[in-house]
C-alpha atoms as a PDB file:
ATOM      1  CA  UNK A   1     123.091  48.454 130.264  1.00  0.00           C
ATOM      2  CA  UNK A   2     122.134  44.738 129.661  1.00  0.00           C
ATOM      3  CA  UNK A   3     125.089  44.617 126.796  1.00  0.00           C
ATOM      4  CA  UNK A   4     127.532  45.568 129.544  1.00  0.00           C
ATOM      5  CA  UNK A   5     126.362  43.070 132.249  1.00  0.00           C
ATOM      6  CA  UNK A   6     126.098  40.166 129.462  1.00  0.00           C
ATOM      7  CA  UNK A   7     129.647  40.630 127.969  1.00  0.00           C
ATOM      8  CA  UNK A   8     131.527  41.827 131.928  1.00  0.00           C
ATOM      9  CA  UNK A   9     129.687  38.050 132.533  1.00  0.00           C
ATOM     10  CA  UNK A  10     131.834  36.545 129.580  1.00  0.00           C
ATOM     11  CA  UNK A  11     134.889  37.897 130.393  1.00  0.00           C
ATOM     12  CA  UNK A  12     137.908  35.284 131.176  1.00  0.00           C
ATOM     13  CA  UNK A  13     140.807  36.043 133.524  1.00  0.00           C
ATOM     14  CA  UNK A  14     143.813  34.258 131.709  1.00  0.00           C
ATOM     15  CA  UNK A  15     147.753  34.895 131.278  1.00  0.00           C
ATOM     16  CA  UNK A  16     149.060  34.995 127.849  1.00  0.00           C
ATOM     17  CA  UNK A  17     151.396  31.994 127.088  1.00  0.00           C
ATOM     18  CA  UNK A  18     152.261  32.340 123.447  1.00  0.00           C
ATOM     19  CA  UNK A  19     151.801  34.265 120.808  1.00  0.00           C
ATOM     20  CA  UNK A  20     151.716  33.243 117.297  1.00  0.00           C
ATOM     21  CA  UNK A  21     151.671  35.237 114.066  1.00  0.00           C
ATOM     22  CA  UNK A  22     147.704  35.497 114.131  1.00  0.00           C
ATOM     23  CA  UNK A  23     146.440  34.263 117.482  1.00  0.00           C
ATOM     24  CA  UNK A  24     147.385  34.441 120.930  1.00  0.00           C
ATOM     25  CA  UNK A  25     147.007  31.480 123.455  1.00  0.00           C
ATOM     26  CA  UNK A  26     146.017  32.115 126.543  1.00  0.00           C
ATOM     27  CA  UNK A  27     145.810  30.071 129.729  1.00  0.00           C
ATOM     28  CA  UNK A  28     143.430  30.375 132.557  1.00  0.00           C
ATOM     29  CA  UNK A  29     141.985  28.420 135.427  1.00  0.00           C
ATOM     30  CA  UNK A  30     138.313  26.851 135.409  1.00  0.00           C
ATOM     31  CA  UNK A  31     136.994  24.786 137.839  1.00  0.00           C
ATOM     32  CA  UNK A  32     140.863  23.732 139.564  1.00  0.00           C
ATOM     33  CA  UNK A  33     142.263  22.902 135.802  1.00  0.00           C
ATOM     34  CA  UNK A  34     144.266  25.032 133.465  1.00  0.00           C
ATOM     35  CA  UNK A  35     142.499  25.672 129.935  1.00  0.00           C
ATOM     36  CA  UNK A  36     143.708  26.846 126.510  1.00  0.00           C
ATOM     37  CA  UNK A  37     142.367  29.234 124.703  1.00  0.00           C
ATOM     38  CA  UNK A  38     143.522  30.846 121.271  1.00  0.00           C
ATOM     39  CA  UNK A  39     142.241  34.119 120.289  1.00  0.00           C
ATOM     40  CA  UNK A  40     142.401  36.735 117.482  1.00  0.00           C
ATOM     41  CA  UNK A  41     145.549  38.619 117.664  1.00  0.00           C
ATOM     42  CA  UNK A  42     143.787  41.108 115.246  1.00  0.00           C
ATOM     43  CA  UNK A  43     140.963  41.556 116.801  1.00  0.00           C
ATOM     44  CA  UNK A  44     142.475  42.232 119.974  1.00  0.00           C
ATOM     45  CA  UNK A  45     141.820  45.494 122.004  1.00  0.00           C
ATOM     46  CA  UNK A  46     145.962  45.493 122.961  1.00  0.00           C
ATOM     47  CA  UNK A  47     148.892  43.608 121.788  1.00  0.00           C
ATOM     48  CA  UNK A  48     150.199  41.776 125.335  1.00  0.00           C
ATOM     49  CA  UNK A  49     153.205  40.581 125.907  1.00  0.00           C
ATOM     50  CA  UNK A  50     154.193  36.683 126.673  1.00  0.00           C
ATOM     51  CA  UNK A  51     153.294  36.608 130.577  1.00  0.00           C
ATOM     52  CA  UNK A  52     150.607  39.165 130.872  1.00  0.00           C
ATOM     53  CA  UNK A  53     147.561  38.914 132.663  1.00  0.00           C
ATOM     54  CA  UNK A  54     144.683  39.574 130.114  1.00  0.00           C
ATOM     55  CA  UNK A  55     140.521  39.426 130.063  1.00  0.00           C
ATOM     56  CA  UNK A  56     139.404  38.143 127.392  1.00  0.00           C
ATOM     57  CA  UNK A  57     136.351  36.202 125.538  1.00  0.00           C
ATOM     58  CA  UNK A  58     136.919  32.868 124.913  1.00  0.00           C
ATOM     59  CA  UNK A  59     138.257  32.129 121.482  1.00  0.00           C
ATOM     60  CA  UNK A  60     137.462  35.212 120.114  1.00  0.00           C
ATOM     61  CA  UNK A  61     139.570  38.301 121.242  1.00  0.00           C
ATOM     62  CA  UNK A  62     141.542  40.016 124.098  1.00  0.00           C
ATOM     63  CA  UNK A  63     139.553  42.433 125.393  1.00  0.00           C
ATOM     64  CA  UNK A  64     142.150  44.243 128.357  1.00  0.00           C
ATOM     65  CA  UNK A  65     145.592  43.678 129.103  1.00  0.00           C
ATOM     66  CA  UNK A  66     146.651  44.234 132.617  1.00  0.00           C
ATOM     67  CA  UNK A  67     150.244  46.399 133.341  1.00  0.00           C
ATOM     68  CA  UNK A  68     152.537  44.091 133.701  1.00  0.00           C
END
């Protein structure tokens, strides 16, 4: 129960903005500025599409992606 709470804490609300061979870079807003991101395209729990709004953890993986 304190796994879920910990990692639901760590998750990032970003769009996807590119998506390269291996990674995926994803955009999202923290504290009024936009930040980058690049993540494991492998590792990834879906493959999203240029656009999408994802959660993820923060240079590590993708862990939803939202229906577009």
């Amino acid at each position: 129960m304190k796994a879920n709470i910990l990692i639901t804490a760590l998750l990032i609300f970003g769009m996807v903005e590119y998506i390269y061979p291996d990674t995926i870079l994803v955009s999202y807003t923290r504290y009024g500025k936009t930040e980058y991101s690049h993540v494991s395209r492998a590792q990834s729990a879906c493959e999203p599409e240029t656009g999408q709004n994802v959660y993820f953890l923060k240079d590590y993986k993708i862990v939803t992606c939202e229906t577009i």
